[in-house]
Protein backbone atom coordinates (compact mmCIF):
# COMPACT_ATOMS: atom_id res chain seq x y z
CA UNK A 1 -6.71 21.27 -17.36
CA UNK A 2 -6.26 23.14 -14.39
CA UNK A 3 -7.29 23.09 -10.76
CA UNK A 4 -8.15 25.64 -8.06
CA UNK A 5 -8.14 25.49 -4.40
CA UNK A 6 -11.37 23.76 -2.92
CA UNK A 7 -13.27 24.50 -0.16
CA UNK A 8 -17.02 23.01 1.30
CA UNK A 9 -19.15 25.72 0.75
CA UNK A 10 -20.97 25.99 4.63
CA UNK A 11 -24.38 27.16 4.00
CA UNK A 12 -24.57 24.24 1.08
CA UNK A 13 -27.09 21.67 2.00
CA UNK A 14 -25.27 18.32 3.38
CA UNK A 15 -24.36 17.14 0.00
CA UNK A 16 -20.81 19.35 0.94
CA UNK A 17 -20.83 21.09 -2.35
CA UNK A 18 -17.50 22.26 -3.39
CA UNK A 19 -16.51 25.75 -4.41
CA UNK A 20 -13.65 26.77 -6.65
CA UNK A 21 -11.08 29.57 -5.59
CA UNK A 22 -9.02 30.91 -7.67
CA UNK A 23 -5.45 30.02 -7.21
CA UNK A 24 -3.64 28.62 -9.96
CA UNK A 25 -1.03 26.03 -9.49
CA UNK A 26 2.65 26.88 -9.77
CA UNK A 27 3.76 26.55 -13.22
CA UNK A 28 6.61 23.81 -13.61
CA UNK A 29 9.61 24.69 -16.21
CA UNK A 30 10.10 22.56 -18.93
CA UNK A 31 13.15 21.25 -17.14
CA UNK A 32 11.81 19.62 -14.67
CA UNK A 33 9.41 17.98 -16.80
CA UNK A 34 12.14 14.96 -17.23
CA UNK A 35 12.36 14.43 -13.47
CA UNK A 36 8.57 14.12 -13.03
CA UNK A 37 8.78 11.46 -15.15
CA UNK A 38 11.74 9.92 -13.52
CA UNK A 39 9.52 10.12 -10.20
CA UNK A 40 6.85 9.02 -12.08
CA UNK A 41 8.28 5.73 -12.78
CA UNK A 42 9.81 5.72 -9.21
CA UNK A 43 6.76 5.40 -8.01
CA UNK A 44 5.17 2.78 -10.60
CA UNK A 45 8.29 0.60 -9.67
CA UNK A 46 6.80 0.21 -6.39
CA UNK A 47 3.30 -1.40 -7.46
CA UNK A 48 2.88 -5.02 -8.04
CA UNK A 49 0.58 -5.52 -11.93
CA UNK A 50 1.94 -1.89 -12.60
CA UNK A 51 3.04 -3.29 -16.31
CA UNK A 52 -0.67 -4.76 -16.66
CA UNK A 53 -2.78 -2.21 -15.66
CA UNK A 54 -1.03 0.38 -17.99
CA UNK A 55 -1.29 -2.31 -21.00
CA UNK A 56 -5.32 -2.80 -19.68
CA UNK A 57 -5.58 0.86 -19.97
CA UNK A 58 -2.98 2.15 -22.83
CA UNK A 59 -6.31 2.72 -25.51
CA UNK A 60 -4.35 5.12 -27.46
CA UNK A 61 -1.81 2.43 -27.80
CA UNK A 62 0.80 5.06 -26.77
CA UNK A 63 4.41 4.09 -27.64
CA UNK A 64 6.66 4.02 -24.96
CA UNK A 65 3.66 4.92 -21.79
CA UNK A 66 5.01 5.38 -18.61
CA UNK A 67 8.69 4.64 -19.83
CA UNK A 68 11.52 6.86 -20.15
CA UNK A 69 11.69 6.44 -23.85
CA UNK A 70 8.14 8.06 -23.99
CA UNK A 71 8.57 11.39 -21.99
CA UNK A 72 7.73 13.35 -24.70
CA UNK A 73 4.34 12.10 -24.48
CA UNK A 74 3.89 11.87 -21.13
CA UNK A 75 0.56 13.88 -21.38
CA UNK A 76 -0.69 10.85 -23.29
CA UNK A 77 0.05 8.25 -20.46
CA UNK A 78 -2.77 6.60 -19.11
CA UNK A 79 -3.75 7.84 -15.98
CA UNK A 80 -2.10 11.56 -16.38
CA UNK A 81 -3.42 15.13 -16.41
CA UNK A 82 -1.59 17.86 -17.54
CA UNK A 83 -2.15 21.45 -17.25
CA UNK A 84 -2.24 23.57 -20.82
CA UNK A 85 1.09 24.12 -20.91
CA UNK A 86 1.98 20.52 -20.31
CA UNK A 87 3.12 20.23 -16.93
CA UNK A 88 1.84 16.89 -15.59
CA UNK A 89 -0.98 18.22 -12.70
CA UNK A 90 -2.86 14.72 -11.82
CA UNK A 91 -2.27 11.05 -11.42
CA UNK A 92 -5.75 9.21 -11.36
CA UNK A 93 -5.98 5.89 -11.06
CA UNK A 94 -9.35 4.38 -10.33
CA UNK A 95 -10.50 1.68 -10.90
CA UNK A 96 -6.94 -0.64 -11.57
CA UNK A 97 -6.26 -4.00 -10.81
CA UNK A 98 -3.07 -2.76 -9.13
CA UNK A 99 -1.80 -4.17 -5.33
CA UNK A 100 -0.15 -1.49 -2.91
CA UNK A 101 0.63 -0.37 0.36
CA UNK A 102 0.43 3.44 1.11
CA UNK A 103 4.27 4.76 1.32
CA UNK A 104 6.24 7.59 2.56
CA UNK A 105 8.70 7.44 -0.41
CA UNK A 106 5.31 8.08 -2.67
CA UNK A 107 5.45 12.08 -1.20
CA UNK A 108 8.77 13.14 -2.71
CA UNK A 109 8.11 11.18 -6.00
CA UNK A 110 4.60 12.91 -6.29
CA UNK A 111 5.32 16.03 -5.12
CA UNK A 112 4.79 17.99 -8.49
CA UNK A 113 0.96 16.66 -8.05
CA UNK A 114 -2.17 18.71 -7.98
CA UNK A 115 -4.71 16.17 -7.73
CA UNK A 116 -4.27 12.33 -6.68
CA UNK A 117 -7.02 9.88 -7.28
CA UNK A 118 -5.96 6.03 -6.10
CA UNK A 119 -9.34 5.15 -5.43
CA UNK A 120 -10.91 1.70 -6.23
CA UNK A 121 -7.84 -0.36 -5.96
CA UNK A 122 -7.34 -4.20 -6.20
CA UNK A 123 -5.73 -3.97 -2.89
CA UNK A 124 -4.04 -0.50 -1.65
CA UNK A 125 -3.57 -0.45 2.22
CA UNK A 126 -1.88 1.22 4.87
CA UNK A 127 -1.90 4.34 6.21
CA UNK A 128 -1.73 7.94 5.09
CA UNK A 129 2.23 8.71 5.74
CA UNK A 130 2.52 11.66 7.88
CA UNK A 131 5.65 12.98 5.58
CA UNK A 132 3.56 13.50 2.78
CA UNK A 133 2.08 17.11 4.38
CA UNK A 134 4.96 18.28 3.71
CA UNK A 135 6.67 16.39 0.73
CA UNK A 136 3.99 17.08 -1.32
CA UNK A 137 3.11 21.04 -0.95
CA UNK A 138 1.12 21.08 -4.06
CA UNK A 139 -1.44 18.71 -3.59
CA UNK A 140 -5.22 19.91 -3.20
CA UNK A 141 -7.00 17.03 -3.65
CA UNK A 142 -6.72 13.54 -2.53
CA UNK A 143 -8.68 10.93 -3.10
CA UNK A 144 -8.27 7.69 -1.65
CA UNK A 145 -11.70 6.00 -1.00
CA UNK A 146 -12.92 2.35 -1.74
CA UNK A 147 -9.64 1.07 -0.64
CA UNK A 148 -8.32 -1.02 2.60
């Protein structure tokens, strides 16, 4: 899975349509694969029914999800993208029955992130932290809609 740089297309109609450029994201080493995952579970740590939602939405029954004992796998984690090459891209989580509050400490956690999708939320409020244009550089897309 990869993703490109987006940009609304201006002589689409008003449905906005989207239009791919080609810019692929920054390859992580397999080194810093482990501390993705540590910053991974930083931010989990910080949402209320966390342990829930993953067992809700574990259907592969992965050992270990979104623990340190199953890095290997993290690819298989509900919730995660990775890119060919297995570099975790994208963190979507719609639709969860998780509780939340928007926070600054989320940027350096995520920064390895392509694509975030927290949309549909039991309860995730707050504001989008200003620190976060700049702790997370690779982020293209962010989704955030049906919330507080």
């Amino acid at each position: 899975m990869s993703y490109g740089y987006c940009k609304v297309n201006p002589n689409a109609p008003s449905t906005n349509t989207l239009q791919t450029c080609t810019a692929p994201a920054p390859a992580q080493s397999p080194a810093s694969q482990p501390s993705n995952v540590t910053r991974l579970l930083s931010f989990a740590g910080t949402l209320s029914n966390f342990s829930s939602a993953v067992a809700q939405a574990n259907i592969n029954q992965t050992a270990n999800a979104w623990s340190e004992a199953g890095a290997d796998s993290v690819c298989a984690w509900p919730f995660i993208a990775c890119d060919d090459s297995g570099s975790i891209t994208a963190l979507n989580m719609t639709s969860v029955n998780l509780n939340g509050t928007l926070q600054a400490s989320w940027g350096p956690d995520l920064a390895f992130l392509r694509v975030l999708v927290l949309r549909e939320w039991q309860d995730l409020s707050g504001q989008l932290p200003d620190a976060w244009a700049k702790d997370m550089p690779n982020l293209v897309h962010l989704e955030l809609s049906q919330n507080r």
